[in-house]
C-alpha atoms as a PDB file:
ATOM      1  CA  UNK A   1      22.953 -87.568-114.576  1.00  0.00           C
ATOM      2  CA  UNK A   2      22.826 -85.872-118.106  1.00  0.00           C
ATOM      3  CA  UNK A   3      21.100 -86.135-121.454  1.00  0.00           C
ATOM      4  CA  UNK A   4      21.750 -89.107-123.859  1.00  0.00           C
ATOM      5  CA  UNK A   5      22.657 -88.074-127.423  1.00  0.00           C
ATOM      6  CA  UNK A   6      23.023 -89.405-130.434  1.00  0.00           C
ATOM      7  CA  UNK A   7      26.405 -91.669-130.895  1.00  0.00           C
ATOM      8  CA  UNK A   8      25.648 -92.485-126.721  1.00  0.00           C
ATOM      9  CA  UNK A   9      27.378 -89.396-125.702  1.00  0.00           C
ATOM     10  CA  UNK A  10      25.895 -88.480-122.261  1.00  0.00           C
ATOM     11  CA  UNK A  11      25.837 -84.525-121.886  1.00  0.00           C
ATOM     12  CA  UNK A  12      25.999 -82.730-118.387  1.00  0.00           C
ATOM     13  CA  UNK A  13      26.325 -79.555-116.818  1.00  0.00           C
ATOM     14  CA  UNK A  14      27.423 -79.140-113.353  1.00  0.00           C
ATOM     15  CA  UNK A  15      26.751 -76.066-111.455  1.00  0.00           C
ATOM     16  CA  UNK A  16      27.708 -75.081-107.774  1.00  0.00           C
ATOM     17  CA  UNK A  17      27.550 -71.921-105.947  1.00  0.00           C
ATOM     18  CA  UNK A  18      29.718 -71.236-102.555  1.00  0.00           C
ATOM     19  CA  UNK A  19      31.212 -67.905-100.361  1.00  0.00           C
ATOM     20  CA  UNK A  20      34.686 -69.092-100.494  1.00  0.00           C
ATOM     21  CA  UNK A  21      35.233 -71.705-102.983  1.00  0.00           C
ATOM     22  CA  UNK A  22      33.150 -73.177-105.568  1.00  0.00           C
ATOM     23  CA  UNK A  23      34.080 -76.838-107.608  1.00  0.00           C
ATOM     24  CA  UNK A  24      31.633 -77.998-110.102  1.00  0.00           C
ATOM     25  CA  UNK A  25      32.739 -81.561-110.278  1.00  0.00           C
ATOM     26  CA  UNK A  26      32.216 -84.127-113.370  1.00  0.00           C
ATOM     27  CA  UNK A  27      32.586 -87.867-111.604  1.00  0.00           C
ATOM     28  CA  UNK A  28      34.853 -90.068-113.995  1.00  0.00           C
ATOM     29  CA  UNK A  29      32.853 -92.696-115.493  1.00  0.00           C
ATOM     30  CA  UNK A  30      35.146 -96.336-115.782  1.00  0.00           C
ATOM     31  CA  UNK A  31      35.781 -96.969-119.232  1.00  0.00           C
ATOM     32  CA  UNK A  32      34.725 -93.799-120.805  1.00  0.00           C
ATOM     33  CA  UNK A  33      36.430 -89.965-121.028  1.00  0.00           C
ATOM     34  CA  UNK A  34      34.779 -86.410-120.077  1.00  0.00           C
ATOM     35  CA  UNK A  35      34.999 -83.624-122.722  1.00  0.00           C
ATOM     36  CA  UNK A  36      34.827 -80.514-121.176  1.00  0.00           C
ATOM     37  CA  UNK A  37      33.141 -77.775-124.417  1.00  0.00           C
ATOM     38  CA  UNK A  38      32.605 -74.574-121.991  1.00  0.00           C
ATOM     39  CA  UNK A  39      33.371 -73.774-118.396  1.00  0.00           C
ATOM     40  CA  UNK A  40      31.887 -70.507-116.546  1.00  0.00           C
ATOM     41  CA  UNK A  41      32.788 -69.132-113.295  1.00  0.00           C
ATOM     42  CA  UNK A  42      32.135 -65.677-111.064  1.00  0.00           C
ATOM     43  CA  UNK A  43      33.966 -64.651-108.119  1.00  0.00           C
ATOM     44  CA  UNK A  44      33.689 -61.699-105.758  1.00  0.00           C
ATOM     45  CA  UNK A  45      37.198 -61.423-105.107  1.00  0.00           C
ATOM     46  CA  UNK A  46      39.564 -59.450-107.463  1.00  0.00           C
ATOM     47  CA  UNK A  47      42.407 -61.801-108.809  1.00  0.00           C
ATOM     48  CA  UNK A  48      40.116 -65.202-108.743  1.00  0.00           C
ATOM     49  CA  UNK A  49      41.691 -68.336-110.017  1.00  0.00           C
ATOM     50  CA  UNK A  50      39.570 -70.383-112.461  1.00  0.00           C
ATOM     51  CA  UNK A  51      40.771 -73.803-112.717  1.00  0.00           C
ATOM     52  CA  UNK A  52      39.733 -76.957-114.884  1.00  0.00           C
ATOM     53  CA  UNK A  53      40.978 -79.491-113.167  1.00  0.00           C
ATOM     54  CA  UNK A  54      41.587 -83.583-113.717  1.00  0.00           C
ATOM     55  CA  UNK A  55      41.818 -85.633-110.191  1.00  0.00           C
ATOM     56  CA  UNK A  56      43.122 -83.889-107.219  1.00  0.00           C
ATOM     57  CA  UNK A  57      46.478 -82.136-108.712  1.00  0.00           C
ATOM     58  CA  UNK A  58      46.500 -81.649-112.451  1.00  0.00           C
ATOM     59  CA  UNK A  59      45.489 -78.359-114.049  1.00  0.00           C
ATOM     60  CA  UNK A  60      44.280 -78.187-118.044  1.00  0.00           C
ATOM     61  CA  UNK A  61      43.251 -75.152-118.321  1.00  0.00           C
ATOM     62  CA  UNK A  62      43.852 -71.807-115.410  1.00  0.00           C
ATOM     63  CA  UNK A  63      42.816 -68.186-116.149  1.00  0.00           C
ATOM     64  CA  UNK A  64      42.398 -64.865-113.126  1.00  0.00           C
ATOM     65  CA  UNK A  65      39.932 -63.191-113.257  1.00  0.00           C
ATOM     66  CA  UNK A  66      40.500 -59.466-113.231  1.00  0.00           C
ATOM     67  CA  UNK A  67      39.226 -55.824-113.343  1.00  0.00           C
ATOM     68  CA  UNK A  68      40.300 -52.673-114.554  1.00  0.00           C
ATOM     69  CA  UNK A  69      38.718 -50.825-111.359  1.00  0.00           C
ATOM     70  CA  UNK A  70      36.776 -51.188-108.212  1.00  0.00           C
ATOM     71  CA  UNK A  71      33.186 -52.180-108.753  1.00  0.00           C
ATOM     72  CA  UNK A  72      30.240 -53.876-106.647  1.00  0.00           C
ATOM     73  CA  UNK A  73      29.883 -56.180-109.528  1.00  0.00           C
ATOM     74  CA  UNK A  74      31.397 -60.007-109.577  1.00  0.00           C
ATOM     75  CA  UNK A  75      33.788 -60.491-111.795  1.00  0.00           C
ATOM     76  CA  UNK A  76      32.605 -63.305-114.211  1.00  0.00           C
ATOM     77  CA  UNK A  77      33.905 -65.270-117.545  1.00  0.00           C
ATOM     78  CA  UNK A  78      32.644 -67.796-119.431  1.00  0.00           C
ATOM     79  CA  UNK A  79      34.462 -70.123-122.452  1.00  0.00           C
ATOM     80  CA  UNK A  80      33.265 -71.984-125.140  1.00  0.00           C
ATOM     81  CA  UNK A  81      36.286 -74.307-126.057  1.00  0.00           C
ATOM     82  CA  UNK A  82      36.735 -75.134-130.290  1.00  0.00           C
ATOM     83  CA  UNK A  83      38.487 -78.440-129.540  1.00  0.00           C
ATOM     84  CA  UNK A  84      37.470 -79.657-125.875  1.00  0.00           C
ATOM     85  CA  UNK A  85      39.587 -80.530-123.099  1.00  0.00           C
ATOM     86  CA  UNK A  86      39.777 -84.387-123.198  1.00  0.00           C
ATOM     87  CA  UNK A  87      40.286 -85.936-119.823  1.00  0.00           C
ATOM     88  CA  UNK A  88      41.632 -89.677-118.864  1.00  0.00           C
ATOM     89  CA  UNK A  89      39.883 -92.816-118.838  1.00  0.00           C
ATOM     90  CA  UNK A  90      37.062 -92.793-115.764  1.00  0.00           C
ATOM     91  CA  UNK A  91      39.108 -89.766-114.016  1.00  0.00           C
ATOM     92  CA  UNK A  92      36.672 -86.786-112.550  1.00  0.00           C
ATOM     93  CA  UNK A  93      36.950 -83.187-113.967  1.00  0.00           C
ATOM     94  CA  UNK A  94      35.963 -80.069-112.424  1.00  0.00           C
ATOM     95  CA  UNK A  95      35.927 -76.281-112.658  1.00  0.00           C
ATOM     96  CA  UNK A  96      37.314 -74.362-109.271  1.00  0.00           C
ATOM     97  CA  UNK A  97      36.827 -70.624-108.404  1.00  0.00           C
ATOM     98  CA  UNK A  98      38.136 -68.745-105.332  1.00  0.00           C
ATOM     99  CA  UNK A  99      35.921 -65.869-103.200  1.00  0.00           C
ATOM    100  CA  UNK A 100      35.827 -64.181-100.671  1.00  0.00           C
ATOM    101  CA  UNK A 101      31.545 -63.729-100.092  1.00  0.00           C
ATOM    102  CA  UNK A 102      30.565 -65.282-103.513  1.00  0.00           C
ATOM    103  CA  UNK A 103      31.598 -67.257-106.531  1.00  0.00           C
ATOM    104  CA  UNK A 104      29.895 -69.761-108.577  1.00  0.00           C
ATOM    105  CA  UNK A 105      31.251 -72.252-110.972  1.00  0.00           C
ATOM    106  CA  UNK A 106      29.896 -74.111-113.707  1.00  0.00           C
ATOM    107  CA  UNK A 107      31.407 -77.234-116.155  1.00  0.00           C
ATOM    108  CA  UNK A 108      29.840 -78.762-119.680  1.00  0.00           C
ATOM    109  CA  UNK A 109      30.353 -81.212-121.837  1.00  0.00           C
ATOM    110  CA  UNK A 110      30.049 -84.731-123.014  1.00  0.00           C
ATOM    111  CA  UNK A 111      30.995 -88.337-122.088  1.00  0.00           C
ATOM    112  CA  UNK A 112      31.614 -90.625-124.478  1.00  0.00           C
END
């Protein structure tokens, strides 16, 4: 669903929480574009990927997630993005995140 803003830009946030892997997917909308402005993810498992992803194969935007040390704590990160990622005409987007017991991904932004 999402909110309705001014200029008919419809903003969502898509959340989703899983042990092994977690995909917050945007569905593609036909004639209009998704603009991804932050992504968040968290992840049990030391060297997480955290992938933005458009369709099934092509990756905007990849970061792992890492520590410095052992620690009982999820790794996490969060991004606010100064000039979104701009996806194709009516083609999904979604954040990914690997785990092992835990990890939680999260996508916002706009379509217009």
């Amino acid at each position: 669903m999402g909110i309705i803003g001014i200029h008919g830009k419809r903003y969502f946030s898509v959340t989703q929480s899983t042990p092994t892997i977690a995909y917050a997917k945007q569905a593609g909308v036909t004639g209009k574009r998704i603009f991804v402005t932050d992504i968040a993810g968290s992840s049990d498992k030391v060297g997480a990927i955290l992938d933005v992803r458009q369709g099934e194969e092509t990756v905007l935007f990849s970061i792992q997630l890492t520590q410095l040390a052992a620690t009982s704590s999820p790794l996490a990160f969060s991004h606010t993005f100064e000039s979104p990622i701009i996806g194709e005409t009516g083609t999904p987007i979604w954040v990914t995140v690997d785990g092992t017991v835990a990890c939680k991904a999260n996508v916002s932004g706009f379509i217009a």
